[in-house]
C-alpha atoms as a PDB file:
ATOM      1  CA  UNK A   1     -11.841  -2.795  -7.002  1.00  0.00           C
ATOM      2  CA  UNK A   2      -9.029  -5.026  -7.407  1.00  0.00           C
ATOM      3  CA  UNK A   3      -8.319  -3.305 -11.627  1.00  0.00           C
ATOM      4  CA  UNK A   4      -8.373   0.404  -9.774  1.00  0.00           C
ATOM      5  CA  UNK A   5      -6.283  -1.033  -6.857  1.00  0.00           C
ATOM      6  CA  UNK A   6      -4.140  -2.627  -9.537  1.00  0.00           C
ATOM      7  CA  UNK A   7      -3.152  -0.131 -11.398  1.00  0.00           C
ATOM      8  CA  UNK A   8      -3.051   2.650  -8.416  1.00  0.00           C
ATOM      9  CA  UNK A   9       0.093   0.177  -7.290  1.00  0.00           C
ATOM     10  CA  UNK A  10       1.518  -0.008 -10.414  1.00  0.00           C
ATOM     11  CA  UNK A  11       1.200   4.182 -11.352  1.00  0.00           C
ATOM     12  CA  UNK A  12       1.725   5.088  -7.532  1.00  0.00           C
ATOM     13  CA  UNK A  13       4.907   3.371  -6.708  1.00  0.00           C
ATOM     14  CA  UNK A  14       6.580   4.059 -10.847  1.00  0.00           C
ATOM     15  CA  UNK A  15       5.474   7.987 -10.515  1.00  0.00           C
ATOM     16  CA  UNK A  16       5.844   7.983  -7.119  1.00  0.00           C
ATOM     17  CA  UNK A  17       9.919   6.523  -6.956  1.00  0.00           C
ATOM     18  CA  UNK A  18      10.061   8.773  -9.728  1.00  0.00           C
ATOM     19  CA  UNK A  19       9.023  11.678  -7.845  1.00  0.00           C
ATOM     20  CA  UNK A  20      11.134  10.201  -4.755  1.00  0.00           C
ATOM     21  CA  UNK A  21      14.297  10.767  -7.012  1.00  0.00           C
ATOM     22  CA  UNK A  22      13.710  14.387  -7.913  1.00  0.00           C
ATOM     23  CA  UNK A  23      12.030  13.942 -10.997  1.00  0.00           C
ATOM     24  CA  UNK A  24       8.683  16.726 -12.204  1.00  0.00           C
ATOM     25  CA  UNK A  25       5.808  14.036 -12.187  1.00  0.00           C
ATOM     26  CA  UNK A  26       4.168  16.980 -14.366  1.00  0.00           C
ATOM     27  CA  UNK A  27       6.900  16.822 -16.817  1.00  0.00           C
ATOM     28  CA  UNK A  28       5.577  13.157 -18.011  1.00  0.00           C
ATOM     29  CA  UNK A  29       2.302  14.354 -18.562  1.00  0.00           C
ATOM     30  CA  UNK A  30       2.547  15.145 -22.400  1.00  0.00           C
ATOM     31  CA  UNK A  31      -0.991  14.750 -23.960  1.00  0.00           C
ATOM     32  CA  UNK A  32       0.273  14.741 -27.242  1.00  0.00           C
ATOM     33  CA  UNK A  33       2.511  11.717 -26.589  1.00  0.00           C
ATOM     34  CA  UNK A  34      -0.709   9.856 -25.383  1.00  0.00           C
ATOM     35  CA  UNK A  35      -2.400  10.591 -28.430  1.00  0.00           C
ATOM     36  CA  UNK A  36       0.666   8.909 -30.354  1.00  0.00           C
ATOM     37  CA  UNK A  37       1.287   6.144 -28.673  1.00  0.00           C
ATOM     38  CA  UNK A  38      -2.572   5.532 -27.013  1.00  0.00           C
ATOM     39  CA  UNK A  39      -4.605   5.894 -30.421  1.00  0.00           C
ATOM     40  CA  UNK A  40      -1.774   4.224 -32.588  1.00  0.00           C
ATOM     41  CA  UNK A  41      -1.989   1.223 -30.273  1.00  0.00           C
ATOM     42  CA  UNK A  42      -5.641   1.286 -30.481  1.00  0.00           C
ATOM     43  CA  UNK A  43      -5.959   1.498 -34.335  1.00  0.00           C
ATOM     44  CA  UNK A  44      -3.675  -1.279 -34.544  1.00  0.00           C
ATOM     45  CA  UNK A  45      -6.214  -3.526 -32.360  1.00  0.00           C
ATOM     46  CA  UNK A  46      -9.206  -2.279 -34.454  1.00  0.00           C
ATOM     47  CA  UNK A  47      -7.172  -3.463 -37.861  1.00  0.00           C
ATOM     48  CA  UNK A  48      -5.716  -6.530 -36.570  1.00  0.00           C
ATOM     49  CA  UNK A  49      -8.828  -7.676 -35.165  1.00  0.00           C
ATOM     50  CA  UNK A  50     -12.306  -9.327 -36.527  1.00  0.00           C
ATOM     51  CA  UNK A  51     -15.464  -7.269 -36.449  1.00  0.00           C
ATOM     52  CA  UNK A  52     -17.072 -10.278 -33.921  1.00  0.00           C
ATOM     53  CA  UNK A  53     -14.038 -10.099 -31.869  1.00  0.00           C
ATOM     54  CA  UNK A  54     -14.677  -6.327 -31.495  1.00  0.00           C
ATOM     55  CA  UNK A  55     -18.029  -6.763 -30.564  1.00  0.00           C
ATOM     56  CA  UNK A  56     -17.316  -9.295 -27.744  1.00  0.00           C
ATOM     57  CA  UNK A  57     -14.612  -7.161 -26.467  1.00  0.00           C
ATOM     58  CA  UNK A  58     -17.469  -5.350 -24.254  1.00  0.00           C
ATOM     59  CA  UNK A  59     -18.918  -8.163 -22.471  1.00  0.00           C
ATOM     60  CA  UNK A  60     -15.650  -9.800 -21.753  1.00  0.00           C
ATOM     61  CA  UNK A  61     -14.445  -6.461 -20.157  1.00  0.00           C
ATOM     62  CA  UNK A  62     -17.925  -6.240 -18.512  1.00  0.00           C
ATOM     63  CA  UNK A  63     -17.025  -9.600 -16.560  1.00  0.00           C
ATOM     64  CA  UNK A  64     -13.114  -8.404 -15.810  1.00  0.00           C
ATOM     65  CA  UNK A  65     -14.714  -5.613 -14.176  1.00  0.00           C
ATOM     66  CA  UNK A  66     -17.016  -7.728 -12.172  1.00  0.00           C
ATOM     67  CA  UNK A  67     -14.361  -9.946 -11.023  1.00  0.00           C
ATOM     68  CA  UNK A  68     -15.873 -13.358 -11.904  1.00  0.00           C
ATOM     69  CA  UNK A  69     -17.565 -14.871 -15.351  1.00  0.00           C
ATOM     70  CA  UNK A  70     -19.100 -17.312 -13.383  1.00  0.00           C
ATOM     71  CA  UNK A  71     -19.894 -18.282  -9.558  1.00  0.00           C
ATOM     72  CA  UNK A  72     -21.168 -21.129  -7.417  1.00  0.00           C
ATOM     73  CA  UNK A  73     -24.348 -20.109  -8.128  1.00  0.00           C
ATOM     74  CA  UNK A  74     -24.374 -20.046 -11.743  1.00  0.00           C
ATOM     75  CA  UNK A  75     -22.752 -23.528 -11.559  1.00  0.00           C
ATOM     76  CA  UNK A  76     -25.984 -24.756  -9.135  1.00  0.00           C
ATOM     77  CA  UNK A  77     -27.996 -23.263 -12.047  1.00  0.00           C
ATOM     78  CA  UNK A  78     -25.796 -26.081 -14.624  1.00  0.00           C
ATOM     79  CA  UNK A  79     -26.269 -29.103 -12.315  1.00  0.00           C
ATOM     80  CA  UNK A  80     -30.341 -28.078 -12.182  1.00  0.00           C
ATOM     81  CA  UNK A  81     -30.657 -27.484 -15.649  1.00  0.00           C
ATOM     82  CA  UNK A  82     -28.883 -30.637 -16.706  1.00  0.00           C
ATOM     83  CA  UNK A  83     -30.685 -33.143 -14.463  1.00  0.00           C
ATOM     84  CA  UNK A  84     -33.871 -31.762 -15.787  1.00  0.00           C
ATOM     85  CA  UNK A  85     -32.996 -32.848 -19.095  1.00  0.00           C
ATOM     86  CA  UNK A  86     -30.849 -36.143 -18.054  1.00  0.00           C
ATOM     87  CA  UNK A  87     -34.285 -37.155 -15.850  1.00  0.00           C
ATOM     88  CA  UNK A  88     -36.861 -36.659 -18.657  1.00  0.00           C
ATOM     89  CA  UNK A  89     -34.465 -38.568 -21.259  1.00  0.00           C
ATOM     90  CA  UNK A  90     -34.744 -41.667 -18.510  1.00  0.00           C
ATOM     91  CA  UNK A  91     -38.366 -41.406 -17.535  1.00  0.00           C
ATOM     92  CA  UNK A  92     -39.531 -40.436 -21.167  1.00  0.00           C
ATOM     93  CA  UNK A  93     -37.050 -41.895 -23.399  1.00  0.00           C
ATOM     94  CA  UNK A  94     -34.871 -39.428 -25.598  1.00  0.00           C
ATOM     95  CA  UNK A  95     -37.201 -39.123 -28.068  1.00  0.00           C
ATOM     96  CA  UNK A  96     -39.199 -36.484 -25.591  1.00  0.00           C
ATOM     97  CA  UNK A  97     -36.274 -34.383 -25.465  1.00  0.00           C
ATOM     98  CA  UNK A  98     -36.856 -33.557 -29.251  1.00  0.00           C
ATOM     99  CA  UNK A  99     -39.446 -30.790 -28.891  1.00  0.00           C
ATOM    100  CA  UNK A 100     -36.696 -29.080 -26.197  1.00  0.00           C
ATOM    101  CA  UNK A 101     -34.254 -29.440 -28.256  1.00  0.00           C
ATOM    102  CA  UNK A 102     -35.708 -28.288 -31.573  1.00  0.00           C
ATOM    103  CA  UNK A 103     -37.456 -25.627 -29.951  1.00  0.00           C
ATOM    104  CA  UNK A 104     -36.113 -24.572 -27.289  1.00  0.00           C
ATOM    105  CA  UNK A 105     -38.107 -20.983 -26.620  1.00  0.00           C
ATOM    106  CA  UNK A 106     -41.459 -23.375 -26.151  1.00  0.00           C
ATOM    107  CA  UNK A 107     -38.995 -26.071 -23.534  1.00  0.00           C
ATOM    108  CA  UNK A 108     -40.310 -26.081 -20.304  1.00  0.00           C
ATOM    109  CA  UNK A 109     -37.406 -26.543 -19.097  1.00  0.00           C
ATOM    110  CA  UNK A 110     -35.593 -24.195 -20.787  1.00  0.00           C
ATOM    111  CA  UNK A 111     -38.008 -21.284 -19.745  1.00  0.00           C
ATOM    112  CA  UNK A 112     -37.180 -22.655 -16.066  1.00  0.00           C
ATOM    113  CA  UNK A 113     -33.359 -21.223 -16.747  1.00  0.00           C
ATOM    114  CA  UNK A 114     -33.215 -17.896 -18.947  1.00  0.00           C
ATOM    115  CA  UNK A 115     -29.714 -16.932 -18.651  1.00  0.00           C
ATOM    116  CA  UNK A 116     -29.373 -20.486 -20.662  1.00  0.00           C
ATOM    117  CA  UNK A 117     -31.738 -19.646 -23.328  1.00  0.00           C
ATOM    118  CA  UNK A 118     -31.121 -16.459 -24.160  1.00  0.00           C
ATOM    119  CA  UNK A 119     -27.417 -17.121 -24.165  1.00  0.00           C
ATOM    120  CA  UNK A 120     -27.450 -18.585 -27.805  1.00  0.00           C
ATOM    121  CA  UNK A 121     -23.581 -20.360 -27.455  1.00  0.00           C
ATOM    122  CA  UNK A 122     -24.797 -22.458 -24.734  1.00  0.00           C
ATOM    123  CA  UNK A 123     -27.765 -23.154 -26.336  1.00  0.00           C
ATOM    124  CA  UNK A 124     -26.598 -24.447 -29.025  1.00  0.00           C
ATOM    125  CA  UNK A 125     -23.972 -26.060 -27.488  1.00  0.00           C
ATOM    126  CA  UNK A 126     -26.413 -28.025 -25.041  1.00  0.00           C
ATOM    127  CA  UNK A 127     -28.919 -29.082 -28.379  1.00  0.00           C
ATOM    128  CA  UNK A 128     -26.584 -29.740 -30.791  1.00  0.00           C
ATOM    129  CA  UNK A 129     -25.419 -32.539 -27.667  1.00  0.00           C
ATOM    130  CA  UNK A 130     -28.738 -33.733 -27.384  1.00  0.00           C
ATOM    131  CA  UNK A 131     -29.532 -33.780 -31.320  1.00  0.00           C
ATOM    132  CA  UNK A 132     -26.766 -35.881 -31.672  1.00  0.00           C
ATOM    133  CA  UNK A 133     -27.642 -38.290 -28.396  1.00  0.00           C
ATOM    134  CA  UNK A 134     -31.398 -38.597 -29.510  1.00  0.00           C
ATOM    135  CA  UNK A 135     -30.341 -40.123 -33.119  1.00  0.00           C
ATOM    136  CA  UNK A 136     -28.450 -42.575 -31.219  1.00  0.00           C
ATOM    137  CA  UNK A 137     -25.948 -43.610 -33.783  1.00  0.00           C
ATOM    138  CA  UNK A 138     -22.654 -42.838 -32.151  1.00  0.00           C
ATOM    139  CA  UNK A 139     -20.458 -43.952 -28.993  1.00  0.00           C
ATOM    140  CA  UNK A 140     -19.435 -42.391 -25.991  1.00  0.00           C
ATOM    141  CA  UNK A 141     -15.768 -42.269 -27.690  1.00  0.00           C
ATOM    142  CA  UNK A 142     -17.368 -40.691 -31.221  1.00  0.00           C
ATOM    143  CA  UNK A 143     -19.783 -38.862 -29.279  1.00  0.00           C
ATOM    144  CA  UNK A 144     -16.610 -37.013 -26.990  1.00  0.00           C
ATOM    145  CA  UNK A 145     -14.576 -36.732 -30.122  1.00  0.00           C
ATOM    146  CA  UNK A 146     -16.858 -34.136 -31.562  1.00  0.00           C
ATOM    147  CA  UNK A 147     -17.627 -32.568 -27.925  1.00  0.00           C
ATOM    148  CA  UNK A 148     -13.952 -31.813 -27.994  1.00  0.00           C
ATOM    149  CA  UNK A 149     -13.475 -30.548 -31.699  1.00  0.00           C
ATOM    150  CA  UNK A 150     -16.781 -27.948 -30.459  1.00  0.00           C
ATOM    151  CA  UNK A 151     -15.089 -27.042 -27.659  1.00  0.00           C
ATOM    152  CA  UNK A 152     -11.911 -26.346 -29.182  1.00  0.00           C
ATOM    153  CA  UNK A 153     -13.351 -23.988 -31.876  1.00  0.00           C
ATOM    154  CA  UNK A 154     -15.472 -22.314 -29.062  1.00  0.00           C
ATOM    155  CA  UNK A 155     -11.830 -21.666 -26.893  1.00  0.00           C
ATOM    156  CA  UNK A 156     -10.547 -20.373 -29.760  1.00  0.00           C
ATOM    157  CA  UNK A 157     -13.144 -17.904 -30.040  1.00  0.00           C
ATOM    158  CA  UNK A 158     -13.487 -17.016 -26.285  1.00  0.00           C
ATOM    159  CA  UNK A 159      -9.902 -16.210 -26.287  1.00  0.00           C
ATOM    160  CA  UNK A 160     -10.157 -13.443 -29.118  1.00  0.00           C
ATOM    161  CA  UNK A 161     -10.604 -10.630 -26.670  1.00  0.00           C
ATOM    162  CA  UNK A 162      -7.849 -11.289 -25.029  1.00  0.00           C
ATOM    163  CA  UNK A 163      -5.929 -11.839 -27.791  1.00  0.00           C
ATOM    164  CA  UNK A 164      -6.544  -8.480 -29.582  1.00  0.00           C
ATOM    165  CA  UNK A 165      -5.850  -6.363 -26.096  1.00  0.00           C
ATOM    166  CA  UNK A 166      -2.419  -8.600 -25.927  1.00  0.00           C
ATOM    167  CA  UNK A 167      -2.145  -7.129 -29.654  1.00  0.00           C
ATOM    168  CA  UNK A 168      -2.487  -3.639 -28.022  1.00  0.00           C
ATOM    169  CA  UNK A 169      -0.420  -4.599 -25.335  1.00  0.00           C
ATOM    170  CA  UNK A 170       2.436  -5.676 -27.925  1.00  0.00           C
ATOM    171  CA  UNK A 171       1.975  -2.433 -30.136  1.00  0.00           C
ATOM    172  CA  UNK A 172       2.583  -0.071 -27.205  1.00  0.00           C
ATOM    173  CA  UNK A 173       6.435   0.357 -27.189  1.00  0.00           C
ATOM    174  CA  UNK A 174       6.687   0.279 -30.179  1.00  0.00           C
ATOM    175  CA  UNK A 175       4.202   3.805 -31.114  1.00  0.00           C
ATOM    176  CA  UNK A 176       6.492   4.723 -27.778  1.00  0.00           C
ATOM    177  CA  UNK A 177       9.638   4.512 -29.681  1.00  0.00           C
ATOM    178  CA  UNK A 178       7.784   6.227 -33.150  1.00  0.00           C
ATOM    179  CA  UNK A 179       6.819   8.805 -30.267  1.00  0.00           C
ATOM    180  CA  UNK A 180      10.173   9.421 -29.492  1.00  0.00           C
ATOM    181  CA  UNK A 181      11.833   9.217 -32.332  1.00  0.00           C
ATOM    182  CA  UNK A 182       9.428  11.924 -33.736  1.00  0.00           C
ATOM    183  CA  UNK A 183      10.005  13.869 -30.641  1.00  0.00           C
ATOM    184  CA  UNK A 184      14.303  13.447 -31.926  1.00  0.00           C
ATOM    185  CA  UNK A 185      13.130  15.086 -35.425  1.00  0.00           C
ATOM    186  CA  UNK A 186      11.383  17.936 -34.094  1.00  0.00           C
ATOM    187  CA  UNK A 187      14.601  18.452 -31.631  1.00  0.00           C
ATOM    188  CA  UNK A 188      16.754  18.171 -34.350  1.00  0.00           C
ATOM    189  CA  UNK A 189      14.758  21.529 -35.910  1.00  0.00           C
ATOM    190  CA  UNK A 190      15.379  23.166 -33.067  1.00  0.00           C
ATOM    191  CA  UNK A 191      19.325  22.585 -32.711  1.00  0.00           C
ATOM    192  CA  UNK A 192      19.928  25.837 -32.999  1.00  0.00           C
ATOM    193  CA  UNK A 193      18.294  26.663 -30.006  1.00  0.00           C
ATOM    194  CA  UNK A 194      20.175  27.141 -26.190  1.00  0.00           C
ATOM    195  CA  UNK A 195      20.719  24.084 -23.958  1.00  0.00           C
ATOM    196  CA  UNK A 196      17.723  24.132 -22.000  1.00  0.00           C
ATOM    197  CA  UNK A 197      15.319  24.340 -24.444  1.00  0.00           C
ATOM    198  CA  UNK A 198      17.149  21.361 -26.217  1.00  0.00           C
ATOM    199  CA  UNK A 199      17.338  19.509 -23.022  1.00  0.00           C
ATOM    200  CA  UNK A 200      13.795  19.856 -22.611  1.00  0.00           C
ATOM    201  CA  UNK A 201      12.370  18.501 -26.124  1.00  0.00           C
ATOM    202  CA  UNK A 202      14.763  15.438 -25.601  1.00  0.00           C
ATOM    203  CA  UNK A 203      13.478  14.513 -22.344  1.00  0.00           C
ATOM    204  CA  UNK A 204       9.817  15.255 -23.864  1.00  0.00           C
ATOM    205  CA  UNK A 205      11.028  12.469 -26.821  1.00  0.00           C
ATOM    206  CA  UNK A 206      12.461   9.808 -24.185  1.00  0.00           C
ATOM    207  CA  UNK A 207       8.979  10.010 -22.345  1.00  0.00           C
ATOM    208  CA  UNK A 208       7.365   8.579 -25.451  1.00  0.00           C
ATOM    209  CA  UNK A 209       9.370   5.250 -24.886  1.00  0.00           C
ATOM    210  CA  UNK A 210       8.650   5.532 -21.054  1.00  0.00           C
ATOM    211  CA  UNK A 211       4.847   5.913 -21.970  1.00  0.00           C
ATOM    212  CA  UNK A 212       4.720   2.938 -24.654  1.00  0.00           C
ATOM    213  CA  UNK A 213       6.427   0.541 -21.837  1.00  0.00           C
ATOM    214  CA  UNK A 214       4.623   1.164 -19.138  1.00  0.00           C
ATOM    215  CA  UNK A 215       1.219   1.640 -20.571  1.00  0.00           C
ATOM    216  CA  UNK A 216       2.180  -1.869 -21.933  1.00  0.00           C
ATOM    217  CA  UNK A 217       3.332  -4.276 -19.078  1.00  0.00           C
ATOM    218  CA  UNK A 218       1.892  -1.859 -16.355  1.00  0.00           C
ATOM    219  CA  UNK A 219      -1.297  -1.719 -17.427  1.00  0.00           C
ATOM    220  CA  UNK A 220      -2.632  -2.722 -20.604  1.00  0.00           C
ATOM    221  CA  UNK A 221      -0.777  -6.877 -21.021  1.00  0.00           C
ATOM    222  CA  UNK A 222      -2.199  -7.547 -17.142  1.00  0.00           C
ATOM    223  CA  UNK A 223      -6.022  -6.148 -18.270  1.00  0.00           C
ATOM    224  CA  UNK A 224      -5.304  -8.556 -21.540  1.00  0.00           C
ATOM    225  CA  UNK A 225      -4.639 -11.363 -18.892  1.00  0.00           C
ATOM    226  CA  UNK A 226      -7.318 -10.816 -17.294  1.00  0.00           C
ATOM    227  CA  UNK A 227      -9.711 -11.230 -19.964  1.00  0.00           C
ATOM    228  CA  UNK A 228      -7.453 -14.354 -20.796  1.00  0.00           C
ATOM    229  CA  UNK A 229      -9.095 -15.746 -17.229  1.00  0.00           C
ATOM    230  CA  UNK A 230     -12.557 -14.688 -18.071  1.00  0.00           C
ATOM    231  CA  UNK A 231     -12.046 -16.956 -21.694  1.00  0.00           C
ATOM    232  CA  UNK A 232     -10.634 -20.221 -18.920  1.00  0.00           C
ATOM    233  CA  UNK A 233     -13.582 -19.585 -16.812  1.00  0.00           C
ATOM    234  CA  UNK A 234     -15.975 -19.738 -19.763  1.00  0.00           C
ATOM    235  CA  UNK A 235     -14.254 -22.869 -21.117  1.00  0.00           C
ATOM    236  CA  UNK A 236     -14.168 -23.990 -17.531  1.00  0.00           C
ATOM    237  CA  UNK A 237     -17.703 -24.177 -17.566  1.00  0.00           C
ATOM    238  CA  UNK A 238     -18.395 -25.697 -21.194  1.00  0.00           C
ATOM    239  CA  UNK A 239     -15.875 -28.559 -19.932  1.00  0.00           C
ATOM    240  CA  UNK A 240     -18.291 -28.992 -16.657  1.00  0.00           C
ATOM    241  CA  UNK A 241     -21.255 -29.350 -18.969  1.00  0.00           C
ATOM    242  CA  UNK A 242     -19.286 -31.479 -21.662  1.00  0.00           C
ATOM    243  CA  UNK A 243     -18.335 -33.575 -18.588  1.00  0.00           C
ATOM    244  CA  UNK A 244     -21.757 -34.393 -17.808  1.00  0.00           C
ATOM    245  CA  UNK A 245     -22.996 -35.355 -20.975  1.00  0.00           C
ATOM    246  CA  UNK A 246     -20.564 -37.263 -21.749  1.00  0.00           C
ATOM    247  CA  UNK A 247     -21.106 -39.186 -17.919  1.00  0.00           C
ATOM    248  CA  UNK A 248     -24.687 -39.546 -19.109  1.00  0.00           C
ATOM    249  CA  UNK A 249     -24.115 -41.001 -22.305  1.00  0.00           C
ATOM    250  CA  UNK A 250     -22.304 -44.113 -20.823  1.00  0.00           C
ATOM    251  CA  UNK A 251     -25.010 -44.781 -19.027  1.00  0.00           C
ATOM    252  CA  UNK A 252     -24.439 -43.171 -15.317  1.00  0.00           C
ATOM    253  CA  UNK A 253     -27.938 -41.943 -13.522  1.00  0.00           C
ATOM    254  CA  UNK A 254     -28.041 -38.369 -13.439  1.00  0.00           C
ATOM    255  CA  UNK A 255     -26.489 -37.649 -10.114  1.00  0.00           C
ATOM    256  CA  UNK A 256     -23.362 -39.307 -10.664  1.00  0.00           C
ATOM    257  CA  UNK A 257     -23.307 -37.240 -13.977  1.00  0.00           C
ATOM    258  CA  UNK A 258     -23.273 -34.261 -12.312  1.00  0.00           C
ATOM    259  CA  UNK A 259     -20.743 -35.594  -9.912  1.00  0.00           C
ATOM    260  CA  UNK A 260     -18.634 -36.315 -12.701  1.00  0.00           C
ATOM    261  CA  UNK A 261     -18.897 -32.772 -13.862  1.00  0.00           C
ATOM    262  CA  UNK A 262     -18.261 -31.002 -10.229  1.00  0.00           C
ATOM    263  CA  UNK A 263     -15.412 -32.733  -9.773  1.00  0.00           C
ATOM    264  CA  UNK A 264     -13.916 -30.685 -12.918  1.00  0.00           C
ATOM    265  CA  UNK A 265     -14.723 -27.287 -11.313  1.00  0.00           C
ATOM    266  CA  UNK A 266     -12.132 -25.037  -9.888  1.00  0.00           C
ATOM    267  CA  UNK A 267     -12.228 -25.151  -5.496  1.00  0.00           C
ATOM    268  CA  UNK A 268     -13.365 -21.728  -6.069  1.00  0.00           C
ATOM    269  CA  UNK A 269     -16.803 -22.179  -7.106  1.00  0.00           C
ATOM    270  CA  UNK A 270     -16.687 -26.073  -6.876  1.00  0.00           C
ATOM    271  CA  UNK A 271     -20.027 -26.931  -4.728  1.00  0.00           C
ATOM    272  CA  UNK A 272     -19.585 -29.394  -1.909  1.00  0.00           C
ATOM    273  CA  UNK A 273     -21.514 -33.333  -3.224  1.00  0.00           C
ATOM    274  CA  UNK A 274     -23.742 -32.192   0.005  1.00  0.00           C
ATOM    275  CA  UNK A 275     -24.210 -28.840  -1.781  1.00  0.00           C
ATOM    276  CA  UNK A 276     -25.215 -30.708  -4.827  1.00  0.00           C
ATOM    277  CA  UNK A 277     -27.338 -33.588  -3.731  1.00  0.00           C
ATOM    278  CA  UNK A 278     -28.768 -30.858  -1.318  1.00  0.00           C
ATOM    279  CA  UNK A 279     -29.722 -28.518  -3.985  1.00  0.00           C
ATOM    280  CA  UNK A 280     -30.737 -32.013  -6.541  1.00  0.00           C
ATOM    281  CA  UNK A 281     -33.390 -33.056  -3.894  1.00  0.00           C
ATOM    282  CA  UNK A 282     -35.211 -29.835  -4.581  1.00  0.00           C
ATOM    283  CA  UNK A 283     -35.347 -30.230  -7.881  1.00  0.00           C
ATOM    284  CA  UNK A 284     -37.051 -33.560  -7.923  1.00  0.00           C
ATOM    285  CA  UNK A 285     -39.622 -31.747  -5.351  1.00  0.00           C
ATOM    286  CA  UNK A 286     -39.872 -29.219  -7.590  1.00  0.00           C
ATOM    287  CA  UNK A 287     -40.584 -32.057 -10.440  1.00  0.00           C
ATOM    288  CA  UNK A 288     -43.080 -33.959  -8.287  1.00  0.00           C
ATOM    289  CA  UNK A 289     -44.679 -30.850  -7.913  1.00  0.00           C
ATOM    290  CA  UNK A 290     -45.671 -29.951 -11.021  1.00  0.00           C
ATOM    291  CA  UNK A 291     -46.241 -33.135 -11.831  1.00  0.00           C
END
């Protein structure tokens, strides 16, 4: 809702003035100058972009459209899995987290959380962690030293989509000024012809640069922004995570790890510590349940 109101605004009020002034709205409309300066743009994202970038480029548009990449819930989900695993490495000793983390399709606890396991990032992400806690031979500073370097290279990743549509974004005036200047050499082949007719494949040329511009900063660098805040709310939740592990590792009990890691969240989706302990007490039913 807030893309198609978005770029209503932005089309509405530039056509819109345009029309207000005395302009022919239907005199922009060249579909040969959106092939130009559209498709030219495009190619030059597909070249300057790798294959796995590509590929992502779906889901992270998948979660601009939705409005959120993640949401309270999904955060309740974190703090649930996590104390699962921080309570069974206290009551069992690390060494019983080895079967979860080596195979993690057979965890119990795992199976508890799918979106987890079947998102292969996190997954690795969260095992690698606990590989490296159940061997025991680092501390906390080591052990957040390589958290960080991780989360680095997985930023770097998350912001490829939105780095290849700001690529777009960037090529866009520029096919709108090879649009119009190719629009100048088929005038000039014409300059034999009356006024009007000249008049008329000039303007046709200048709305190439009008296109490229617009398409650029009206529409296609703010979409490119927005998947820049899906890639922060991804990181945003990898920090949470890191957060805890790293709270757990020094020795704090498992609710104060998660505290640690709530207090990172944005106000947005940050869970009140009633919310939390709230939501922790049914877990540990849930544990003395089954057990």
């Amino acid at each position: 809702m807030k893309l198609i109101f978005g770029i209503l605004t932005v089309f509405g009020c530039v056509l819109g003035g345009y029309a207000w002034h005395g302009g022919n709205v239907v005199g922009l409309i060249i579909p040969y100058e959106f092939v130009i300066i559209f498709g030219g743009a495009f190619g030059a994202l597909i070249l300057g972009t790798d294959t796995t970038v590509l590929k992502a480029l779906p889901r992270d548009f998948k979660f601009f459209f939705k409005g959120a990449r993640f949401e309270s819930d999904d955060y309740f989900g974190l703090f649930s899995f996590l104390f699962l695993l921080f309570d069974k490495g206290r009551r069992a000793g690390m060494i019983a987290l080895e079967d979860d983390v080596e195979n993690p399709e057979e965890s119990e606890i795992f199976q508890q959380f799918p979106t987890f396991l079947n998102d292969h990032h996190f997954r690795d992400f969260v095992c690698d962690i606990l590989r490296n806690k159940i061997s025991g031979n680092m501390n906390h500073h080591e052990f957040e030293a390589l958290m960080d370097i991780e989360l680095e290279t997985h930023h770097h990743e998350a912001m490829g989509p939105s780095t290849a549509v700001q690529l777009m974004a960037d090529a866009l005036p520029a096919f709108g000024i090879v649009a119009a200047v190719m629009g100048v050499v088929h005038t000039m082949g014409i300059i034999s012809e009356p006024p009007d007719v000249l008049g008329a494949a000039v303007g046709s040329a200048l709305v190439g640069t009008f296109l490229g511009v617009l398409l650029a900063y009206g529409m296609v660098g703010p979409i490119a922004q927005g998947l820049k805040s899906v890639a922060e709310e991804e990181c945003a939740f990898y920090l949470c995570a890191k957060t805890c592990f790293l709270a757990d590792v020094q020795g704090y009990s498992p609710n104060l790890s998660l505290e640690f890691g709530r207090m990172t969240l944005p106000n947005k989706v940050r869970p009140s510590s009633d919310e939390l302990v709230e939501r922790l007490r049914e877990v540990k039913s849930s544990i003395k349940k089954s057990s």
